[in-house]
N, C-alpha and C. Protein backbone atom coordinates (compact mmCIF):
# COMPACT_ATOMS: atom_id res chain seq x y z
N UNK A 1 -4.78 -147.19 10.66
CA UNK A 1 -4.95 -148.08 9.52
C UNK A 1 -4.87 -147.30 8.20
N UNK A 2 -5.44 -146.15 8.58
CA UNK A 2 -5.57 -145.62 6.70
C UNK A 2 -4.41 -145.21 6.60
N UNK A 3 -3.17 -144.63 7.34
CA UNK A 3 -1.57 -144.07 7.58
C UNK A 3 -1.08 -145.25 6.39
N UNK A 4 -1.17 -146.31 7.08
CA UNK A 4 -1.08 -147.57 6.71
C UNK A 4 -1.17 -147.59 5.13
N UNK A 5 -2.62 -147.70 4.75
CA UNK A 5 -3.07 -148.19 3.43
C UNK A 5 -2.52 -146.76 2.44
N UNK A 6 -1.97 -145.49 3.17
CA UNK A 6 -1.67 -144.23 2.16
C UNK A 6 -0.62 -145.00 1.81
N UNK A 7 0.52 -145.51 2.00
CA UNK A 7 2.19 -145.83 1.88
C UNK A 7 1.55 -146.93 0.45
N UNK A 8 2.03 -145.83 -0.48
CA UNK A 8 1.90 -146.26 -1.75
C UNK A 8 2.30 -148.05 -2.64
N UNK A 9 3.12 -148.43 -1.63
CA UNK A 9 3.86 -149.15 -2.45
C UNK A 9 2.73 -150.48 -1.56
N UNK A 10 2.31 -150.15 -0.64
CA UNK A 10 1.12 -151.22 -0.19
C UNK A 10 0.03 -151.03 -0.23
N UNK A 11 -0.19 -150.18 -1.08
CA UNK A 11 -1.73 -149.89 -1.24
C UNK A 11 -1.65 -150.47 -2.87
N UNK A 12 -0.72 -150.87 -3.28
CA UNK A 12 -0.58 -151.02 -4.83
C UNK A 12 -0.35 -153.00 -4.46
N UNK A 13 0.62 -153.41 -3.48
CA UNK A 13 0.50 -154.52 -3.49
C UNK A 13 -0.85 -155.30 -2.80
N UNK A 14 -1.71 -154.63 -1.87
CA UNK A 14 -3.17 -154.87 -1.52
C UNK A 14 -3.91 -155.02 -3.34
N UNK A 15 -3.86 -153.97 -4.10
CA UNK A 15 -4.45 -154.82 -5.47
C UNK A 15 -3.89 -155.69 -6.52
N UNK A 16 -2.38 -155.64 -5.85
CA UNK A 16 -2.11 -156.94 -6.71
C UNK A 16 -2.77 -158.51 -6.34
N UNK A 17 -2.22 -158.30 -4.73
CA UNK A 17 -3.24 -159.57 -4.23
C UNK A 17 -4.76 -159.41 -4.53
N UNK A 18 -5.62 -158.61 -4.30
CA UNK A 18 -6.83 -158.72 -4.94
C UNK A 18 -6.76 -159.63 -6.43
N UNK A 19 -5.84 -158.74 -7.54
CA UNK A 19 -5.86 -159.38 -9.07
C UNK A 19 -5.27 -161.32 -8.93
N UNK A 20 -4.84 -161.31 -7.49
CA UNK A 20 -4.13 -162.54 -7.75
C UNK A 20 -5.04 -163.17 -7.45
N UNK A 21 -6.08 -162.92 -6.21
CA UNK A 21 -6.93 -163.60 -5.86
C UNK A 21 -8.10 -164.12 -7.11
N UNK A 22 -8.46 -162.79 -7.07
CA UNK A 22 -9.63 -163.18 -8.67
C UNK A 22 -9.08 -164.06 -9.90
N UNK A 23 -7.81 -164.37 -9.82
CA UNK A 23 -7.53 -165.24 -10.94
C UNK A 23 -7.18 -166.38 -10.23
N UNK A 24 -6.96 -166.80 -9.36
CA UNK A 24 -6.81 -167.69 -8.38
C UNK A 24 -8.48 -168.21 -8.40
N UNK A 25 -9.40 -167.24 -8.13
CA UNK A 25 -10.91 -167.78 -8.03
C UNK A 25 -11.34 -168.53 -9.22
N UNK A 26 -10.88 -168.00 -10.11
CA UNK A 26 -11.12 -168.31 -11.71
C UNK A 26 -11.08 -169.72 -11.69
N UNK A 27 -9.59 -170.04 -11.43
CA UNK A 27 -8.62 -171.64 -11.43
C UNK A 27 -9.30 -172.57 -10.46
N UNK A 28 -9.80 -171.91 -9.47
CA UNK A 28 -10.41 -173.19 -8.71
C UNK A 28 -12.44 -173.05 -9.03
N UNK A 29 -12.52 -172.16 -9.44
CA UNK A 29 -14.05 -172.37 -9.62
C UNK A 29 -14.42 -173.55 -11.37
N UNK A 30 -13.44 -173.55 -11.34
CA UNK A 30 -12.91 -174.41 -13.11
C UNK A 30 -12.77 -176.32 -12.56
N UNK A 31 -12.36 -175.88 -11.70
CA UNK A 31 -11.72 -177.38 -11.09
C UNK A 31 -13.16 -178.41 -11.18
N UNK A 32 -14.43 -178.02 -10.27
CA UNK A 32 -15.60 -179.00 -10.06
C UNK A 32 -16.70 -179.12 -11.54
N UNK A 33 -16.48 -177.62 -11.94
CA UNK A 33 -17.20 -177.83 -13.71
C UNK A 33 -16.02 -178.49 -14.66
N UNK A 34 -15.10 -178.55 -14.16
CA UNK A 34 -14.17 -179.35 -15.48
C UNK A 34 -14.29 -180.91 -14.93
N UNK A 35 -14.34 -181.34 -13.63
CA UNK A 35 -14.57 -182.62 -13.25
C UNK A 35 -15.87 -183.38 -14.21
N UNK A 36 -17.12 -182.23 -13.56
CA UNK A 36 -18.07 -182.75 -14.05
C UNK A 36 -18.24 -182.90 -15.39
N UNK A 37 -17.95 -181.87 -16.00
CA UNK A 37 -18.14 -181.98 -17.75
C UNK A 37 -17.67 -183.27 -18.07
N UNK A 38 -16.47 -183.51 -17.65
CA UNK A 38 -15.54 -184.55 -17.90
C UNK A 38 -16.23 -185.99 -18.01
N UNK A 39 -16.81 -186.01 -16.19
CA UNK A 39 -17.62 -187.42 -16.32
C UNK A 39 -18.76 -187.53 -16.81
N UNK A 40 -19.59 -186.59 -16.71
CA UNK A 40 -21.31 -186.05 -17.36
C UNK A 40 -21.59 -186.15 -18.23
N UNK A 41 -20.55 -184.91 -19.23
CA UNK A 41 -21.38 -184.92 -20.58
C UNK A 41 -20.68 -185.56 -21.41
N UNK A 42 -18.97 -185.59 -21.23
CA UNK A 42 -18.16 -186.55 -21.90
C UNK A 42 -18.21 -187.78 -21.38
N UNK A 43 -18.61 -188.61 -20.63
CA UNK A 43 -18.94 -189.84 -20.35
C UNK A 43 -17.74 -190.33 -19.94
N UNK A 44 -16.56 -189.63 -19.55
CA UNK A 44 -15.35 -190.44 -19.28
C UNK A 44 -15.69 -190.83 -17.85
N UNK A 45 -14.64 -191.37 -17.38
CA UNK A 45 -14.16 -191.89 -15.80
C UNK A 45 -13.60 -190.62 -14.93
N UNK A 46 -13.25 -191.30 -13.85
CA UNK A 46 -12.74 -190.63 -13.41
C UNK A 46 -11.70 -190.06 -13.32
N UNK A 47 -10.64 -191.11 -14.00
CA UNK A 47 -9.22 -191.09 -13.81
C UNK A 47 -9.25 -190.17 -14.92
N UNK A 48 -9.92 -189.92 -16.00
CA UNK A 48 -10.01 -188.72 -16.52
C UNK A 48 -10.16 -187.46 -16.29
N UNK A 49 -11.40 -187.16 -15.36
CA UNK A 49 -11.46 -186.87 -14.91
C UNK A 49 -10.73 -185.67 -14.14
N UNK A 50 -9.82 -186.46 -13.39
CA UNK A 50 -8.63 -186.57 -12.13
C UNK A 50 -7.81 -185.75 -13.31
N UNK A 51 -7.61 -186.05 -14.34
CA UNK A 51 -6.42 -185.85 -15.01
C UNK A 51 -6.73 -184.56 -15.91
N UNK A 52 -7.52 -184.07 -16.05
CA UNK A 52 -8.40 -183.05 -16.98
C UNK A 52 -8.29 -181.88 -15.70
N UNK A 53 -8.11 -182.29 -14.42
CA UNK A 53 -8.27 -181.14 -13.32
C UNK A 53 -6.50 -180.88 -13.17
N UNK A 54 -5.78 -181.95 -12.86
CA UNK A 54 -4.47 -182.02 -12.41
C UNK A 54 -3.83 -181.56 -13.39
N UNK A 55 -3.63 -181.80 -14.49
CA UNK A 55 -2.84 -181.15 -15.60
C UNK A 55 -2.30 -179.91 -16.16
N UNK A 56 -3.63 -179.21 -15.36
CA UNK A 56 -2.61 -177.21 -14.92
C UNK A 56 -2.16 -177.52 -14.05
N UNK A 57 -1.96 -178.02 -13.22
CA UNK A 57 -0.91 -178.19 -12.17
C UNK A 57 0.12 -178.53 -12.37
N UNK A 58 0.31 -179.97 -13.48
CA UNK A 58 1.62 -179.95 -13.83
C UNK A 58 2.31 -179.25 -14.65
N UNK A 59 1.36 -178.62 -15.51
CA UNK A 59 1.86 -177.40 -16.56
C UNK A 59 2.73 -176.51 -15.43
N UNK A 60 1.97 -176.22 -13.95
CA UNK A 60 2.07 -175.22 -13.72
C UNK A 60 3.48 -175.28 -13.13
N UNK A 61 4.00 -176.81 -12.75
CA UNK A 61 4.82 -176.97 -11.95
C UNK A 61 6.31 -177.17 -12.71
N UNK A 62 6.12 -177.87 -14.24
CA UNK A 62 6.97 -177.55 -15.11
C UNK A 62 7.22 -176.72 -15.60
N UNK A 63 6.87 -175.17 -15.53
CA UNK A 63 6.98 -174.04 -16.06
C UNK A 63 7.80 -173.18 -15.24
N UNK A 64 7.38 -173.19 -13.64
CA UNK A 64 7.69 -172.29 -12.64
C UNK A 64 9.12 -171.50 -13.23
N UNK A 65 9.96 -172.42 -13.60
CA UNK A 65 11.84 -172.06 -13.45
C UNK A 65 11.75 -171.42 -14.92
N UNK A 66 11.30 -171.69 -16.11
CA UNK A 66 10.83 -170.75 -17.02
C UNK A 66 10.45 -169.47 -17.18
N UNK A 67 9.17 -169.72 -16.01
CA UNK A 67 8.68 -168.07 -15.68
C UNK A 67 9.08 -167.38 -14.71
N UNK A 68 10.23 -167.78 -13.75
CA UNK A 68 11.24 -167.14 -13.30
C UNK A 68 12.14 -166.44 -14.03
N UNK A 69 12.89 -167.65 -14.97
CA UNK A 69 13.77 -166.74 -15.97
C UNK A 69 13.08 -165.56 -16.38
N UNK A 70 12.34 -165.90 -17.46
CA UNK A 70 11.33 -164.44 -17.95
C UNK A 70 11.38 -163.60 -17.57
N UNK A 71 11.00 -163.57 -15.90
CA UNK A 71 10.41 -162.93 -15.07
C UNK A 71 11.86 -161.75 -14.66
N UNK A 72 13.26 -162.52 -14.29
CA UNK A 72 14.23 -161.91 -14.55
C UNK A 72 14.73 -161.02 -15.94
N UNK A 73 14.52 -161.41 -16.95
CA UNK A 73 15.25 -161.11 -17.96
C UNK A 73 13.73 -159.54 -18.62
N UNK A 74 12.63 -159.93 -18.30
CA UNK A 74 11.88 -159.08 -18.81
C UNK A 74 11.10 -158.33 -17.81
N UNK A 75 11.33 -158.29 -16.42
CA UNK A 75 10.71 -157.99 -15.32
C UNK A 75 9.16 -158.83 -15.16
N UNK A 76 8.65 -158.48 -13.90
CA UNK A 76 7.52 -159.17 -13.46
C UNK A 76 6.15 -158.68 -14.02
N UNK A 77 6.18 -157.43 -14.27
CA UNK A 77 5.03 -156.84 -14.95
C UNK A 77 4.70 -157.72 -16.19
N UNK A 78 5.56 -157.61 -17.36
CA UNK A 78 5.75 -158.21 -18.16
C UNK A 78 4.98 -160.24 -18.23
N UNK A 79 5.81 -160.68 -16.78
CA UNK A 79 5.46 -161.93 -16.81
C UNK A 79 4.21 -162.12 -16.91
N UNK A 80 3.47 -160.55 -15.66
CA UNK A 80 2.11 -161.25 -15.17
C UNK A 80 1.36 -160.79 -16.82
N UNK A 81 1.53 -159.80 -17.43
CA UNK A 81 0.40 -159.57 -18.28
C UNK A 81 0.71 -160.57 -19.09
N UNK A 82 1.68 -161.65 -19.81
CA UNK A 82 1.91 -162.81 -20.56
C UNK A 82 0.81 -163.67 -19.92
N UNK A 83 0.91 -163.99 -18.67
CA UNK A 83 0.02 -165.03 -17.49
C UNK A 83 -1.26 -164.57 -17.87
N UNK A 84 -1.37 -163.53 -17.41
CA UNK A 84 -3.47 -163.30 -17.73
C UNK A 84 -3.57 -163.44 -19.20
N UNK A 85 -2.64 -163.04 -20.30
CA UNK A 85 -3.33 -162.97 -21.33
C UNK A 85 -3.44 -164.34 -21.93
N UNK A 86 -2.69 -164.97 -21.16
CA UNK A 86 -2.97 -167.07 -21.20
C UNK A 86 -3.89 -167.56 -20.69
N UNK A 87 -4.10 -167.20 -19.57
CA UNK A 87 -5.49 -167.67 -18.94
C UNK A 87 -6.63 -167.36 -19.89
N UNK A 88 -7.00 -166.27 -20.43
CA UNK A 88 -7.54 -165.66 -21.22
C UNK A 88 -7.69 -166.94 -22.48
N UNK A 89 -6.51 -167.13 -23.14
CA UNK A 89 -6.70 -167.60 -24.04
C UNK A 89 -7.17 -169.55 -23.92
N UNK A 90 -6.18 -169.63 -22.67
CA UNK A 90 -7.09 -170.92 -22.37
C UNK A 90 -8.27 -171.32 -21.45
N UNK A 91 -9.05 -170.09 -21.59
CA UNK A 91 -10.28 -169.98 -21.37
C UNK A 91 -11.31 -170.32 -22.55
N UNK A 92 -10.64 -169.63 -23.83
CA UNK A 92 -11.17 -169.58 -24.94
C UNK A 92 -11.42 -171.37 -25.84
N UNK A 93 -9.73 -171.33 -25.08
CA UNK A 93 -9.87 -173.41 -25.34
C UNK A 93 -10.65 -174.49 -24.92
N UNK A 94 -10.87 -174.05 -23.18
CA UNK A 94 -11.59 -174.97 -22.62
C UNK A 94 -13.35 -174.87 -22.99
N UNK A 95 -13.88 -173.38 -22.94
CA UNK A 95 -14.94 -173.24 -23.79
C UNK A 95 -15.19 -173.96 -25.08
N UNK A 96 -14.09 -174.08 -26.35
CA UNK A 96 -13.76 -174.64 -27.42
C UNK A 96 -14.28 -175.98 -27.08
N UNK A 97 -13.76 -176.63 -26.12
CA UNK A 97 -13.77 -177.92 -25.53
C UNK A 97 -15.31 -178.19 -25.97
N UNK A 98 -16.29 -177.39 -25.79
CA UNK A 98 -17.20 -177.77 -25.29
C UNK A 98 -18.79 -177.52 -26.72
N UNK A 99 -17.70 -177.16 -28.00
CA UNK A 99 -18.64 -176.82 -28.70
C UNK A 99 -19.25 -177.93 -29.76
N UNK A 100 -20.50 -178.18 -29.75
CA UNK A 100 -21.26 -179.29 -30.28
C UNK A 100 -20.63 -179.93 -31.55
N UNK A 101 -19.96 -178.64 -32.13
CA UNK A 101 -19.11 -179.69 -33.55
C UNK A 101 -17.55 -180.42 -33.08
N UNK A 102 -17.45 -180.37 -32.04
CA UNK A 102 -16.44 -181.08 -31.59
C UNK A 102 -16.86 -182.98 -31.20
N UNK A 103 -18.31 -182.77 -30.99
CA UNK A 103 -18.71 -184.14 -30.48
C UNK A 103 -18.71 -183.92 -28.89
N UNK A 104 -18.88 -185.34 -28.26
CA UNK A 104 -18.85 -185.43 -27.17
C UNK A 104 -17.84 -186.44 -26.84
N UNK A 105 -16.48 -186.62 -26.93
CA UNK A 105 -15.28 -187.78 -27.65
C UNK A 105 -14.41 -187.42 -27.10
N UNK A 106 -13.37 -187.87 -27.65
CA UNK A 106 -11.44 -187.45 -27.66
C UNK A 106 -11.62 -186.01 -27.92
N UNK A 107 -11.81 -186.05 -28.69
CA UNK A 107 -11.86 -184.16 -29.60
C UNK A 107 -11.71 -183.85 -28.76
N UNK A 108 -13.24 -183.44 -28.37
CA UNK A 108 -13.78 -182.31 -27.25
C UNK A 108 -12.39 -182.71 -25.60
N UNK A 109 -12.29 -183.97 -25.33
CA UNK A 109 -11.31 -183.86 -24.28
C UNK A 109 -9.72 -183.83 -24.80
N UNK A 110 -9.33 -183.76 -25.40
CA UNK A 110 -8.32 -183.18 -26.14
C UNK A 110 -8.01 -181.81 -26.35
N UNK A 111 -9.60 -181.30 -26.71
CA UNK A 111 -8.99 -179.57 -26.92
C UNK A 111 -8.59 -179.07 -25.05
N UNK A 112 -9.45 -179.80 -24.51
CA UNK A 112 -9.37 -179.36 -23.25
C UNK A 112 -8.26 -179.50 -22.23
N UNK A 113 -7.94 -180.52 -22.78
CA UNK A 113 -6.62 -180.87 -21.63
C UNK A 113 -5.86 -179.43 -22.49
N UNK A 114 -5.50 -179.12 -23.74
CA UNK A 114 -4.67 -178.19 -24.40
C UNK A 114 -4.93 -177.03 -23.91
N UNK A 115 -6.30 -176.92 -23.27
CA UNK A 115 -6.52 -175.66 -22.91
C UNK A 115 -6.12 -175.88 -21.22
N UNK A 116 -6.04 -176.74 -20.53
CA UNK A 116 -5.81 -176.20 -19.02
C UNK A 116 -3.92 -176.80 -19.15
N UNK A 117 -3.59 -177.06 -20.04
CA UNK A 117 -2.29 -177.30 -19.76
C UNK A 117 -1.58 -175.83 -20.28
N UNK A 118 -2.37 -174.81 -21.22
CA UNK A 118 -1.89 -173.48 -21.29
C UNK A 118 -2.45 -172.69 -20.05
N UNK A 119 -4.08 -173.16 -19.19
CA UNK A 119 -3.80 -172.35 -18.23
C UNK A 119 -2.71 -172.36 -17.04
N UNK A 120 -2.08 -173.76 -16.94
CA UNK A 120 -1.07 -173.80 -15.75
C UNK A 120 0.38 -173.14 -16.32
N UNK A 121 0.18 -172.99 -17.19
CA UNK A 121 1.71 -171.97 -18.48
C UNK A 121 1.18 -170.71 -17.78
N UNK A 122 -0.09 -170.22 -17.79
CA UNK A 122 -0.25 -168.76 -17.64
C UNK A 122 -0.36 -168.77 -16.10
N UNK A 123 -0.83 -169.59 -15.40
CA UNK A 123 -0.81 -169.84 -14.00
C UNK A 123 0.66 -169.58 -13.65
N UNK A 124 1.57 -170.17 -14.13
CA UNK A 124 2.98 -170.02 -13.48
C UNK A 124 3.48 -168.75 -14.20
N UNK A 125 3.23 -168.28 -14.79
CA UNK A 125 3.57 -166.36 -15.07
C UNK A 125 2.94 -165.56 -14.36
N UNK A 126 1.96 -165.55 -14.74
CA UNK A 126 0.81 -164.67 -13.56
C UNK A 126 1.51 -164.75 -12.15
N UNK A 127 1.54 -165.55 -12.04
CA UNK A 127 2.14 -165.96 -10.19
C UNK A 127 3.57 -165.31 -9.86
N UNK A 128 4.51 -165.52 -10.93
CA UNK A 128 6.13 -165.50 -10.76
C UNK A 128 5.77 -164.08 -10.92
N UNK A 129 5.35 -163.81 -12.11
CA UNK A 129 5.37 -162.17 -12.34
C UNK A 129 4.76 -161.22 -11.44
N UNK A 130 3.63 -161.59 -10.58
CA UNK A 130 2.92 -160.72 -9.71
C UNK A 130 4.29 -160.92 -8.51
N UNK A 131 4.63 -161.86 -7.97
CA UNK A 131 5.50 -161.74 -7.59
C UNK A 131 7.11 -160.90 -7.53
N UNK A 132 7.19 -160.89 -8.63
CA UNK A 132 8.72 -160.51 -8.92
C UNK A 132 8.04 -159.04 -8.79
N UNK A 133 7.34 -158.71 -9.30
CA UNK A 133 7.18 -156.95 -9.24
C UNK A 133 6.64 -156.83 -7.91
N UNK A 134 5.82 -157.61 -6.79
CA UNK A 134 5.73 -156.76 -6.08
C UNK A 134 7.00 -157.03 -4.68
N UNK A 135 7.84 -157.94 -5.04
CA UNK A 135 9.19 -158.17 -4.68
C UNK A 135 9.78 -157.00 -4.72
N UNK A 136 9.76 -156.37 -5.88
CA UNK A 136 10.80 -155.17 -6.09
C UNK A 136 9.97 -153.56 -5.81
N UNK A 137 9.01 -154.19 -5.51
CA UNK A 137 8.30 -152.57 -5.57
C UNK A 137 8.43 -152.81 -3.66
N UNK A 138 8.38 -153.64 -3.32
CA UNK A 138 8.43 -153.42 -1.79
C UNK A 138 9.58 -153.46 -0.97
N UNK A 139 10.95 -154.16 -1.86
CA UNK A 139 12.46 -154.39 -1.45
C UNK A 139 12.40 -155.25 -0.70
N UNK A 140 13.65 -155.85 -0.53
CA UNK A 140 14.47 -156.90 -0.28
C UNK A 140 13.65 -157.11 1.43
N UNK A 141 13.58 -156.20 2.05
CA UNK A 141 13.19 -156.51 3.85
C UNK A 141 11.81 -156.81 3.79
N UNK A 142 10.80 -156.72 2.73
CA UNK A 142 9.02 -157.00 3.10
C UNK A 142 9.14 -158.22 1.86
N UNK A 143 9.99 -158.66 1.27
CA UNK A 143 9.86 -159.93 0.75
C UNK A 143 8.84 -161.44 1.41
N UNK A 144 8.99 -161.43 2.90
CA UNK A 144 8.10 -162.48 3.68
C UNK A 144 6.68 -161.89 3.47
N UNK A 145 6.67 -160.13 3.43
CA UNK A 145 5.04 -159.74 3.47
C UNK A 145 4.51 -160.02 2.51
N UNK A 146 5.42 -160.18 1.12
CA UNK A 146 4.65 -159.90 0.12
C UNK A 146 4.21 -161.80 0.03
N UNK A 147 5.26 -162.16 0.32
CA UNK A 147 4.90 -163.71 0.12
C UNK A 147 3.78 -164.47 1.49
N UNK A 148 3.62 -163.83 2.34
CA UNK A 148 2.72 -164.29 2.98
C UNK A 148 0.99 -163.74 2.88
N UNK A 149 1.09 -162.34 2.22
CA UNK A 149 -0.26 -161.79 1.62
C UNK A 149 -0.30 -162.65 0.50
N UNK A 150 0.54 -163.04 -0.55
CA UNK A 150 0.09 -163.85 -1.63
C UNK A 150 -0.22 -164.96 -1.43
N UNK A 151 0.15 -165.84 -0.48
CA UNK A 151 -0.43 -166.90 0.24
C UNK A 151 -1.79 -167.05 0.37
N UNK A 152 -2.36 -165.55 1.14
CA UNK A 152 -3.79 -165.73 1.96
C UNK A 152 -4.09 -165.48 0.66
N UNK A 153 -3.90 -164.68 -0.38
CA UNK A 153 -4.77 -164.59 -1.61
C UNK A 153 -4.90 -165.92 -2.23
N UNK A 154 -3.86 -166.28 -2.72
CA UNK A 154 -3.96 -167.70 -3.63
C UNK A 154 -4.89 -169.09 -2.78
N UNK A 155 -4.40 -169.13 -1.57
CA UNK A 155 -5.21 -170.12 -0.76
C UNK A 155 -6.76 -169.99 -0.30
N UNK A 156 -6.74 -168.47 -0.37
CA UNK A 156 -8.41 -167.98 0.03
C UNK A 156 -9.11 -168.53 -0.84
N UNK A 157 -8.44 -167.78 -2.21
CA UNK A 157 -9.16 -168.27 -3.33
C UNK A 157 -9.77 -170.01 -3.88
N UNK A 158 -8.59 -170.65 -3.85
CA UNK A 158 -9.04 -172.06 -3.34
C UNK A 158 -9.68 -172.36 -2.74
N UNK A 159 -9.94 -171.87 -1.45
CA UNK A 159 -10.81 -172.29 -0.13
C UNK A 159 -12.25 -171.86 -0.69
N UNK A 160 -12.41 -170.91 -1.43
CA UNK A 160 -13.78 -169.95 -1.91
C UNK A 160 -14.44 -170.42 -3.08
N UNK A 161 -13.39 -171.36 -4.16
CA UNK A 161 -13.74 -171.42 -5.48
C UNK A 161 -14.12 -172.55 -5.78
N UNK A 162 -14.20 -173.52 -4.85
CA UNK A 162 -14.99 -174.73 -5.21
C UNK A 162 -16.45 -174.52 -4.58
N UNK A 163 -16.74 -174.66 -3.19
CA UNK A 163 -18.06 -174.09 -2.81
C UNK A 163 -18.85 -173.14 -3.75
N UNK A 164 -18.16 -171.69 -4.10
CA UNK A 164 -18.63 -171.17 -5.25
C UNK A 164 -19.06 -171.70 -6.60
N UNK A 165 -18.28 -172.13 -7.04
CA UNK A 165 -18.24 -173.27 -8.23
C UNK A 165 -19.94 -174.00 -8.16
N UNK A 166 -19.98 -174.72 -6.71
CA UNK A 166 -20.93 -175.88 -6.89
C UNK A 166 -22.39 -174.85 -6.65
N UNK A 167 -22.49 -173.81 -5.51
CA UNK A 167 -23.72 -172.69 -5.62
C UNK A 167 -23.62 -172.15 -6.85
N UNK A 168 -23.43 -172.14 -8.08
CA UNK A 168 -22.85 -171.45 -9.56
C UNK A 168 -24.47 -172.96 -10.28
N UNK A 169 -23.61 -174.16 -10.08
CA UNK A 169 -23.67 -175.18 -10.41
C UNK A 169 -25.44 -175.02 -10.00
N UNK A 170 -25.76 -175.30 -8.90
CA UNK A 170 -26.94 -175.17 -8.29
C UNK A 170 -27.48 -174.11 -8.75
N UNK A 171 -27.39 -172.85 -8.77
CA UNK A 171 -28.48 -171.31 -9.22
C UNK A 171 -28.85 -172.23 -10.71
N UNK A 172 -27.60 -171.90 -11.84
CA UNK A 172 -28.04 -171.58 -12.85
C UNK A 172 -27.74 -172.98 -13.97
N UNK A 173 -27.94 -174.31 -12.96
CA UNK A 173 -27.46 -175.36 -13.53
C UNK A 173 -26.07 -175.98 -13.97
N UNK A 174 -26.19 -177.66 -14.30
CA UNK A 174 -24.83 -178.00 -14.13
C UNK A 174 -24.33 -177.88 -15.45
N UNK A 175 -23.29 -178.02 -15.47
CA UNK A 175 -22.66 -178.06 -17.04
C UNK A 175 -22.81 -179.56 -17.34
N UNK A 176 -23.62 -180.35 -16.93
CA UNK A 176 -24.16 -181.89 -17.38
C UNK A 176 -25.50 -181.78 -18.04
């Protein structure tokens, strides 16, 4: 096993999936506190709700062929640090979302949809770009490895980040 983990070019894509995972954890531990805020303290519905969670998704899904190009024309490194430094910033939005001079209204769910529709922009860089570089750092024949380790990362993370989310919710209270 450790023969294994010395061969540089997979001991480097083992922490890319780690970095993919932890931002993957990020995106789904967001999902059950953005529900709730939504119906709780903003008093909306659900279909709001629904739509305040889904909306990085469609960011994420209208972007993909974008952050491919990119991802070609400026390499993958490039893509992913664009991707985190979006998440980043629509972190800063959805927080925004939530500050008392905004109200408890449109505003406040307005800044927010702006902020998870830039995290599914940085969601689909982060992703293409961790990809494309560790595509090329591993060549054309471990292409299935790299895409089936990014799998168990991105899906783990899902599987981990709502449960987490709601024990988060429970320790140190709800965001209601």
């Amino acid at each position: 096993m450790s023969n294994v983990l010395q061969y540089s070019p997979l001991r480097r894509l083992v922490w890319m999936t780690v970095a993919l995972f932890l931002s993957y954890l990020a995106v789904a531990m967001a999902m059950p506190a953005v529900a709730v805020h939504v119906s709780r303290t903003l008093g909306m519905g659900n279909v709001a709700s629904g739509l305040a969670v889904g909306i990085a998704f469609l960011s994420t899904i209208l972007s993909r062929g974008w952050a491919g190009r990119l991802a070609d024309e400026r390499g993958g490194k490039s893509g992913m640090f664009r991707g985190l430094a979006l998440y980043g910033l629509a972190s800063l939005l959805c927080l925004a979302s939530s500050l008392p001079v905004l109200g408890h209204g449109i505003v406040s769910y307005a800044v927010l949809l702006a902020g998870r529709l830039m995290l599914g922009l940085g969601e689909s860089l982060a992703l293409v770009g961790m990809l494309a570089w560790s595509m090329a750092m591993m060549g054309p024949a471990r292409s299935g490895l790299v895409m089936a380790v990014f799998g168990m990362g991105m899906y783990g993370a899902f599987a981990a980040g709502g449960p987490l989310a709601c024990g988060c919710c429970r320790t140190w209270g709800s965001p209601a």
